[in-house]
Protein backbone atom coordinates (compact mmCIF):
# COMPACT_ATOMS: atom_id res chain seq x y z
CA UNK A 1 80.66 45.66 106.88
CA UNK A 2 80.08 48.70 108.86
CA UNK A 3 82.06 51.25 106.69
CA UNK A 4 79.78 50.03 103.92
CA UNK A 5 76.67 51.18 106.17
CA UNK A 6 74.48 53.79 104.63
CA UNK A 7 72.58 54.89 107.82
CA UNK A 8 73.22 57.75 110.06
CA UNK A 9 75.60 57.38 112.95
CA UNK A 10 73.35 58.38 116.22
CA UNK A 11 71.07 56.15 116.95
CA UNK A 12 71.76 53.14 114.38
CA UNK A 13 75.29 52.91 114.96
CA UNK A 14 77.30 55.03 117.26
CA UNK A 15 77.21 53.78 121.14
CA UNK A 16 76.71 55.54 124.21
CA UNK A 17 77.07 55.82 128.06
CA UNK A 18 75.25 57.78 130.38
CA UNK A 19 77.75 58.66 133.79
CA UNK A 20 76.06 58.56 136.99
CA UNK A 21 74.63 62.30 137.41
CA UNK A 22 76.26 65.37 138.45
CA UNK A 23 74.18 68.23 139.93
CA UNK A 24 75.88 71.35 139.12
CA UNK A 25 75.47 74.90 141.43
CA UNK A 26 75.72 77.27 137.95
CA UNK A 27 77.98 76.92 134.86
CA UNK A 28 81.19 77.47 136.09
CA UNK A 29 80.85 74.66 138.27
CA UNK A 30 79.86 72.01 134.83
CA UNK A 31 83.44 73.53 133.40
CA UNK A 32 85.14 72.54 136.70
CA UNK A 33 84.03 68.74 135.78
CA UNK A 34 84.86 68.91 132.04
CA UNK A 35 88.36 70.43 132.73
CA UNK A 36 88.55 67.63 135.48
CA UNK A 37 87.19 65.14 133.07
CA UNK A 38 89.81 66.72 129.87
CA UNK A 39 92.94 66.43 132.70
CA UNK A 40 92.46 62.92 133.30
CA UNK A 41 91.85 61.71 129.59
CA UNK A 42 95.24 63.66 128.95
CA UNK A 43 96.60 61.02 131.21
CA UNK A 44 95.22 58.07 130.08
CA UNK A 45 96.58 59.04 126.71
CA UNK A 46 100.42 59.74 128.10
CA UNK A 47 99.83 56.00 128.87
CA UNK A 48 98.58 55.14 125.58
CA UNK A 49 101.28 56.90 123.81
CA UNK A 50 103.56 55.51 125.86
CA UNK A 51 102.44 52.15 125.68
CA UNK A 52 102.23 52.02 129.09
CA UNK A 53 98.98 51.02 129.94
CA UNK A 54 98.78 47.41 132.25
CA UNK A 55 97.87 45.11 129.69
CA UNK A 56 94.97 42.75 129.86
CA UNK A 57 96.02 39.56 131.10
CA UNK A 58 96.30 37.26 127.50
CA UNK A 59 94.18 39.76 125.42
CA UNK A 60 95.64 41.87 122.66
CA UNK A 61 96.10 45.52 123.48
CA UNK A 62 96.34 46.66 120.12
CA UNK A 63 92.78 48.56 120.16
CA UNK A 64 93.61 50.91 122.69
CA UNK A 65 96.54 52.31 120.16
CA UNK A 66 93.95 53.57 118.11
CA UNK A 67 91.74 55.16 120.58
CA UNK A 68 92.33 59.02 120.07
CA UNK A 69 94.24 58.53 116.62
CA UNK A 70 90.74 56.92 114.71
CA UNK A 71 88.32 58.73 112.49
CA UNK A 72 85.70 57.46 110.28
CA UNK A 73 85.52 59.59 107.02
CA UNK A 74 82.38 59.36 105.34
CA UNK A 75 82.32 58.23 101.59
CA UNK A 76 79.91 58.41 98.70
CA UNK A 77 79.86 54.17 99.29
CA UNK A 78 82.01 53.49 101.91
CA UNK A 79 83.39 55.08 104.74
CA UNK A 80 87.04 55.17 105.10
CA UNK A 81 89.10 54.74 108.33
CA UNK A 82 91.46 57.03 108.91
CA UNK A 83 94.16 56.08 111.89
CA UNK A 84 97.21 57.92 112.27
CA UNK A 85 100.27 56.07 114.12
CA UNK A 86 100.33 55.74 117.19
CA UNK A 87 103.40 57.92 118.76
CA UNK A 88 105.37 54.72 120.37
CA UNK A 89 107.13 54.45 123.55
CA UNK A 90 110.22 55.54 122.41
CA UNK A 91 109.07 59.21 121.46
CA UNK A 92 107.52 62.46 124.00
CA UNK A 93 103.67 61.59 123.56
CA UNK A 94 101.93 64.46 121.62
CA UNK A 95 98.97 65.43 122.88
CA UNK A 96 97.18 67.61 119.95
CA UNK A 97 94.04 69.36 120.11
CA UNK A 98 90.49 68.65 121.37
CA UNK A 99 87.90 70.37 119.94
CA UNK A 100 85.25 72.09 122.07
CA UNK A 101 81.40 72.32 121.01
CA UNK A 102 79.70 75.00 122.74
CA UNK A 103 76.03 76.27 120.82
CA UNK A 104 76.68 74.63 117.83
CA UNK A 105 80.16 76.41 117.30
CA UNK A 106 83.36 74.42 117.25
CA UNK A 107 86.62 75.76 119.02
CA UNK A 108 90.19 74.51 118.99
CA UNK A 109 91.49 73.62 122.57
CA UNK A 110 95.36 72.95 122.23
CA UNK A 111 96.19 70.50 125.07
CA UNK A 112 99.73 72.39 124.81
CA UNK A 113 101.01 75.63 124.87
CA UNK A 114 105.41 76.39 124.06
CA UNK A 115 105.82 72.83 125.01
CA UNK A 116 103.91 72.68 128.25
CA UNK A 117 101.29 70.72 128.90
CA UNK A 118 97.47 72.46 130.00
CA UNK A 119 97.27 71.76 133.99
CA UNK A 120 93.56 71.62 135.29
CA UNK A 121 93.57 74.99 135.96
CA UNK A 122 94.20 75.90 132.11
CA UNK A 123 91.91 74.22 130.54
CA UNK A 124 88.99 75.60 133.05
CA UNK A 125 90.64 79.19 131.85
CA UNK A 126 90.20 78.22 128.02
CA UNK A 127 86.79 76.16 128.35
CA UNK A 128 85.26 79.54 130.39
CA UNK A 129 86.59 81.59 127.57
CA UNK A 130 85.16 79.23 125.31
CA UNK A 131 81.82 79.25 126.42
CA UNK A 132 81.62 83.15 126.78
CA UNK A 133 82.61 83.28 122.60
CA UNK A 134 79.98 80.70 122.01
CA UNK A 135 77.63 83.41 123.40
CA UNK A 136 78.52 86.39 121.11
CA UNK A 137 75.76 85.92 118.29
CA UNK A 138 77.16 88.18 116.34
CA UNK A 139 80.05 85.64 115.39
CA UNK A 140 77.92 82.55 115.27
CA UNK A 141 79.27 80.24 112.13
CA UNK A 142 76.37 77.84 109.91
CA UNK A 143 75.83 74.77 112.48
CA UNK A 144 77.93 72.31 110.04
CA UNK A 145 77.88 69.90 112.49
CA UNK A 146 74.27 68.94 111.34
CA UNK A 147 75.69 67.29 108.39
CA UNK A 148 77.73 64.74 110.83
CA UNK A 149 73.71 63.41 111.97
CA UNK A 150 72.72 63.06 108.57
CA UNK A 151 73.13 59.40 106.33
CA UNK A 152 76.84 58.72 105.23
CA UNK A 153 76.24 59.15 101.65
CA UNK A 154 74.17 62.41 102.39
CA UNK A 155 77.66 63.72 104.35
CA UNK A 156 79.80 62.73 101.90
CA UNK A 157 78.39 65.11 99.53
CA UNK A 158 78.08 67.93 101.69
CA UNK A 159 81.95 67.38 102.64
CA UNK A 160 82.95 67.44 99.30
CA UNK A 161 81.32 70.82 98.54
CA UNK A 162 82.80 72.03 101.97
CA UNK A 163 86.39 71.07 100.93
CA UNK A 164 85.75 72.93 97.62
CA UNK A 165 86.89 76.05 100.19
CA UNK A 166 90.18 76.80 101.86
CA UNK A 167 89.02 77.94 105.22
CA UNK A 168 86.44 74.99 105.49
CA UNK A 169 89.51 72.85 104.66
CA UNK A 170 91.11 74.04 107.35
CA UNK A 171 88.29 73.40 109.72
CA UNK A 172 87.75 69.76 108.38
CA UNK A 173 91.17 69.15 109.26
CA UNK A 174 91.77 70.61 112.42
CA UNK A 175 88.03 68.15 113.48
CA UNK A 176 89.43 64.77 111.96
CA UNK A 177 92.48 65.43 113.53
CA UNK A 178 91.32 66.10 117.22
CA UNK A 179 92.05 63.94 120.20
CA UNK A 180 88.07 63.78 121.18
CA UNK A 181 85.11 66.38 120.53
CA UNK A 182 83.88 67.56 123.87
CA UNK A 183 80.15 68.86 123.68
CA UNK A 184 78.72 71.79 125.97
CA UNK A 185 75.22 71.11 125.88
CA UNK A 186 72.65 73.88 126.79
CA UNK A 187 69.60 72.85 128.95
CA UNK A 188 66.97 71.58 126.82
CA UNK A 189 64.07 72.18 129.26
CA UNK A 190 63.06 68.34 129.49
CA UNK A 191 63.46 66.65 132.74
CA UNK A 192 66.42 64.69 133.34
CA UNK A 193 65.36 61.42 133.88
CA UNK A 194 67.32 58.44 132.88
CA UNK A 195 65.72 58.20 129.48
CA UNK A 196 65.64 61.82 128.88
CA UNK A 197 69.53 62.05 129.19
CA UNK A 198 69.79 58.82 127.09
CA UNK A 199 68.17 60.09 124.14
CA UNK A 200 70.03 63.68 124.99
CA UNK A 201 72.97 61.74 124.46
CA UNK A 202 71.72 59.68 121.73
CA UNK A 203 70.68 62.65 119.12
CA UNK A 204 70.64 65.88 121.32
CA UNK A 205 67.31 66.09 121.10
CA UNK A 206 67.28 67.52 117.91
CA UNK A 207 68.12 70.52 115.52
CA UNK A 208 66.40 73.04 117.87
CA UNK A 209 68.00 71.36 121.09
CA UNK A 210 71.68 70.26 120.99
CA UNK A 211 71.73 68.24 118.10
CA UNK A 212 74.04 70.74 116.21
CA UNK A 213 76.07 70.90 118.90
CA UNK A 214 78.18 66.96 118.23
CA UNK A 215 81.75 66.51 116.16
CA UNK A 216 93.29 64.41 131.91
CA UNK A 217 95.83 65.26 134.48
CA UNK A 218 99.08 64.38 132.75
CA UNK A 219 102.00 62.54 135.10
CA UNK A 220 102.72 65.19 137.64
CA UNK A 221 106.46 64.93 137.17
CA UNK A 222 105.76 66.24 133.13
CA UNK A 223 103.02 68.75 134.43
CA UNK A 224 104.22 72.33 133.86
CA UNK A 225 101.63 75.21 134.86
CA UNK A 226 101.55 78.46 132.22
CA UNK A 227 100.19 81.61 133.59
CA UNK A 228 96.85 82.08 132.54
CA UNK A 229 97.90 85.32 130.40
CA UNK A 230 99.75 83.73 127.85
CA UNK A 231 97.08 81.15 127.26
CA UNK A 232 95.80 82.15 123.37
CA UNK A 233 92.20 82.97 122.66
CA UNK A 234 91.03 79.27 121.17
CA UNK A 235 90.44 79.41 117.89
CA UNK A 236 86.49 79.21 116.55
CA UNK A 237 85.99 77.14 113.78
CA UNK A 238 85.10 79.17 110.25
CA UNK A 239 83.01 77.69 107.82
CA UNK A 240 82.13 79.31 104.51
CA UNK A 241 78.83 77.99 103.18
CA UNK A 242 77.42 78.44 100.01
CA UNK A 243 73.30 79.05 98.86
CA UNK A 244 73.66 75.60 97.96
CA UNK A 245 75.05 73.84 101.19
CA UNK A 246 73.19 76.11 103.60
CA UNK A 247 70.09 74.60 101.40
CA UNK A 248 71.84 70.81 102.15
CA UNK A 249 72.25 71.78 105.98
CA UNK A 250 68.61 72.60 106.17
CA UNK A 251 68.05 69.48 104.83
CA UNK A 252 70.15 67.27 107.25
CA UNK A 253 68.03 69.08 110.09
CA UNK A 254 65.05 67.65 108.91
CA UNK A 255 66.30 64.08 108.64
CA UNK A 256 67.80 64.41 112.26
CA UNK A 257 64.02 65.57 113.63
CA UNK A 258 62.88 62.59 111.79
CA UNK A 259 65.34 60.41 113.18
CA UNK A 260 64.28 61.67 116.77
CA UNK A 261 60.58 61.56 116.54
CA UNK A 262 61.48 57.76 115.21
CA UNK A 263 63.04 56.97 118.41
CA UNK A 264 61.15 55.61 121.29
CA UNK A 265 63.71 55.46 124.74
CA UNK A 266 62.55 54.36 128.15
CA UNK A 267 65.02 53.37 130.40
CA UNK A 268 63.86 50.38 133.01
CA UNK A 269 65.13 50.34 136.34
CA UNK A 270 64.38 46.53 137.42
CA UNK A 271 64.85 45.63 140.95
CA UNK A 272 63.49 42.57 141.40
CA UNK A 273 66.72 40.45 140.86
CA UNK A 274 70.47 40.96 140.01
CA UNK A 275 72.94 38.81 138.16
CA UNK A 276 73.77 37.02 141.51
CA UNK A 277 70.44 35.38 141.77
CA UNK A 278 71.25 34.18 138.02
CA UNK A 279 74.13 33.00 139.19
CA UNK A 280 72.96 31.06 141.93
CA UNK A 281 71.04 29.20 139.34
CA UNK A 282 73.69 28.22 137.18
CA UNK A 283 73.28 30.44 134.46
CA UNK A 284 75.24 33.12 132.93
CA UNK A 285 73.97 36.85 133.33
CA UNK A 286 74.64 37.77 129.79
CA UNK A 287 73.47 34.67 128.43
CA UNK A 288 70.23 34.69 130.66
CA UNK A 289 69.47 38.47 129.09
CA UNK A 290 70.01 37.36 125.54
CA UNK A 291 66.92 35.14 125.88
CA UNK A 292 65.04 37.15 128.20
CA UNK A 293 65.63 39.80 124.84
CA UNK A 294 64.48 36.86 122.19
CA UNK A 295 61.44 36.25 124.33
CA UNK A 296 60.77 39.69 124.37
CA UNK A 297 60.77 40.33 120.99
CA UNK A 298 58.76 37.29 120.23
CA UNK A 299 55.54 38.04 122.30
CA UNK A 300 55.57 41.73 120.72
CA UNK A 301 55.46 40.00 117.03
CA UNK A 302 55.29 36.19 117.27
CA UNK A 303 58.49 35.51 115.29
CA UNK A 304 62.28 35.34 115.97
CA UNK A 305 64.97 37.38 113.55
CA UNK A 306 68.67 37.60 113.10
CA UNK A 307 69.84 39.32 116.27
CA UNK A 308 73.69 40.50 116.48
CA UNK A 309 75.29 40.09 119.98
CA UNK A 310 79.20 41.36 119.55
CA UNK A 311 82.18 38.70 121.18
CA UNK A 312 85.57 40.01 121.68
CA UNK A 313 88.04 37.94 120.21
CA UNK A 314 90.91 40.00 121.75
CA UNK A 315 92.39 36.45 122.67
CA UNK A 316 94.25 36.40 119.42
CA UNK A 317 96.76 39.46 117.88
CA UNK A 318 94.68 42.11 116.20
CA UNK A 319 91.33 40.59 117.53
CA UNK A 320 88.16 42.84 117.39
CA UNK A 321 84.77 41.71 117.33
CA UNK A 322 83.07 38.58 115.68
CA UNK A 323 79.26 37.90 116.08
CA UNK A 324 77.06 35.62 118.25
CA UNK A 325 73.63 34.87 117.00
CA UNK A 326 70.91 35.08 120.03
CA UNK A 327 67.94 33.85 117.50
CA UNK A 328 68.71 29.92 118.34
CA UNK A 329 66.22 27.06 117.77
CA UNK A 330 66.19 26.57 121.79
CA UNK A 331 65.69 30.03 122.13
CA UNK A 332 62.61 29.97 119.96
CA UNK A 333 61.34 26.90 121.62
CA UNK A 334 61.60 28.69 125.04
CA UNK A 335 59.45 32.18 123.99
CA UNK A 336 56.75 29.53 122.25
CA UNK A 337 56.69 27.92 125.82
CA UNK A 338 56.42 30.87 127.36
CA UNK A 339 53.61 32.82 125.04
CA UNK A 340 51.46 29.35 124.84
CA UNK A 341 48.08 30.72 125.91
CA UNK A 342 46.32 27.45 125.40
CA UNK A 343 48.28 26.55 129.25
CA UNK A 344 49.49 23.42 127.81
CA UNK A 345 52.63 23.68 128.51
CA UNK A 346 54.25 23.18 132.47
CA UNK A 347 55.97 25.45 134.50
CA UNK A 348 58.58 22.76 134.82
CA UNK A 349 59.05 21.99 131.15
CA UNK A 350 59.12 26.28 130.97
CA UNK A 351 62.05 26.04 132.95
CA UNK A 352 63.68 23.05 130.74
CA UNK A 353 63.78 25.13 127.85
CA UNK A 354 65.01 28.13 129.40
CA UNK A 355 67.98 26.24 130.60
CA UNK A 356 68.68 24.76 127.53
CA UNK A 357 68.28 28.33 125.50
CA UNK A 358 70.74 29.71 128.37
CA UNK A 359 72.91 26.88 127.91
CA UNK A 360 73.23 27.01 124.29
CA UNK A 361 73.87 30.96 124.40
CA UNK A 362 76.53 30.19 127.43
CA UNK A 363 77.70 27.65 124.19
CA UNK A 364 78.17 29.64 121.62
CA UNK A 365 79.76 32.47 123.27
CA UNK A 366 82.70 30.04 124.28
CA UNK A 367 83.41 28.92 120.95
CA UNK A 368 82.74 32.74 119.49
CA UNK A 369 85.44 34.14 121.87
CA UNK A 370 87.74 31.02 121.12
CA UNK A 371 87.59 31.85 117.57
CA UNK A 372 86.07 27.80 116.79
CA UNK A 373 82.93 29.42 115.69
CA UNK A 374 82.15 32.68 113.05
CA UNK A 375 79.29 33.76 111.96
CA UNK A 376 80.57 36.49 109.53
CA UNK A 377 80.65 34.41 106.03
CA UNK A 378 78.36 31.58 106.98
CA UNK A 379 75.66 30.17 104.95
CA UNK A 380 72.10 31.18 106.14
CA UNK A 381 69.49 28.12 107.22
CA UNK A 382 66.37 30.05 106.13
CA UNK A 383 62.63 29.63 108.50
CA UNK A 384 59.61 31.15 108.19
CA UNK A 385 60.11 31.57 111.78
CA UNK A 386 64.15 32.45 112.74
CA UNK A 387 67.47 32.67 111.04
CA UNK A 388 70.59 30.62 112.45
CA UNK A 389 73.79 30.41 110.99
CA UNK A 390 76.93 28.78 112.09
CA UNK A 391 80.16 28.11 110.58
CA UNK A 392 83.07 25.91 112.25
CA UNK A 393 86.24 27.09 111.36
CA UNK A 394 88.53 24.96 113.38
């Protein structure tokens, strides 16, 4: 289902988080955190390597595996996911490469130099090289990773004519094979409020912001440190782009400025409760929001439609996701309650049908994580007003 998805990545599909904020003193001090951030990461993935991590208590740990060893390959019609094997607990973890964005250029960052592993201290001395190469205009590459914003099908193409090169083949490889993509952003001159760094995150802001610029301490007993001289120059990213992809890439910037302008982000702060008032009245938090979402969408345009909420069913082996459908008959019945402007209807019967909307959410989620109840190949009861499906499987 979502490899068959035709729709660019930021925005419609690809998730975010926002980290509480940092207030640097000047540049140097940003490449402090990200070599801080890089050092742990490199440990976390020693323990996923090593299969080492403390499992979950009953859930299946198999996702982690393919944290840093997934990439999604976009096809003409369907993406492909590519995973390479996980190293196993019986071998030395490899660590790889990251690769570094830094003003729309892309460098190599080896996590390991003649078998020792980068300390803290390293990868500050290659990420401050990096960002002083990123400044020489003068060696500035096409910003290719425009295409990566654009519709699947739309980067499909423009991959294929970029493999039709050797060096660009190289590049290609060296990005689907990295560990993570670390992005450098430069200011963008907006105010960094809470939505502003959302959308940031979200799409960059755009071609003429950072939207080009997108594709951890290991154990100490494993921890070598390498003099800072015999650290190599990272390697910058070449790509070699004909009349006719340059033309594509021009094209890929407008859909991303279209995508933007599309995008409407405002980030709500509400204090006026928690989830441990909704727990004091018997209701579950994530259940309670699911309405509180169905009731909002109803009194902007008077109707309920399929909404996806994803379940973890990481209870059984190989478990991912499965679906929970918010749009429910009682959930319906609530936002009519609540939008009735002819005041016919009580605060107490207002109340009735939230709790039952709530309840019936709290439901379904139980038998969605216990794998009773799927919503993936179900057959569709069809309103004017909402769309509910279930399907017992068990």
């Amino acid at each position: 289902m979502y490899l068959n998805n035709r729709l660019a990545l930021p925005v419609n599909s690809s998730p975010v988080l926002v980290f509480p904020r940092q207030d640097f003193r000047d540049r140097d001090d940003s490449l402090r955190f990200a070599a801080h951030l890089i050092s742990g990461l490199m440990e976390y993935k020693v323990m996923v390597d090593r299969r080492t991590l403390p499992p979950d208590c009953e859930l299946c740990m198999e996702q982690y595996y393919h944290l840093f060893t997934s990439y999604r390959r976009p096809g003409l019609q369907k993406d492909s996911l590519i995973t390479q094997s996980s190293t196993g607990a019986e071998k030395t973890p490899e660590h790889g490469h990251i690769i570094v964005a830094s003003n729309n250029q892309f460098f190599v960052l080896n996590l390991t130099e003649k078998s020792r592993w980068l300390d803290e201290s390293d990868i500050l001395t290659q990420l401050t090289r990096i960002s002083k190469m990123a400044e020489k205009m003068e060696e500035q590459r096409p910003p290719v990773g425009l295409f990566t914003s654009d519709g699947r099908t739309e980067w499909a193409k423009a991959r294929d004519l970029l493999l039709k090169d050797p060096v660009n083949r190289e590049s290609l490889e060296l990005m689907e094979r990295c560990v993570c993509v670390l992005c450098l952003d430069e200011p963008t001159g907006v105010q960094p409020t809470d939505s502003n760094r959302a959308s940031l995150i979200l799409h960059g802001g755009g071609h003429d912001k950072n939207g080009a610029n997108r594709w951890s301490r290991s154990p100490s007993k494993l921890m070598k440190r390498s003099s800072a001289s015999d650290l190599p120059v990272p390697q910058r990213l070449s790509w070699n782009c004909s009349s006719q992809i340059l033309s594509m890439l021009s094209s890929s910037a407008n859909n991303l400025q279209r995508l933007v302008r599309n995008l409407d982000m405002e980030v709500l702060r509400f204090r006026g409760y928690g989830k441990d008032f909704i727990k004091k009245q018997k209701m579950s938090p994530d259940a309670y929001i699911q309405v509180a979402l169905q009731l909002a969408f109803y009194r902007c345009t008077r109707k309920s439609v399929s909404t996806y909420e994803s379940a973890s069913t990481r209870r059984f082996r190989h478990g991912r996701v499965e679906n929970i459908r918010s749009s429910t008959a009682e959930a319906l019945h609530f936002s009519r309650a609540m939008t009735d402007e002819g005041g016919c209807v009580q605060d107490s019967e207002k109340m009735e049908r939230l709790r039952k909307a709530v309840d019936t959410q709290t439901h379904n989620t139980k038998m969605v994580h216990s794998h009773f109840y799927t919503t993936q190949n179900s057959n569709i009861l069809n309103s004017t007003e909402f769309y509910f499906a279930t399907h017992r499987t068990g």
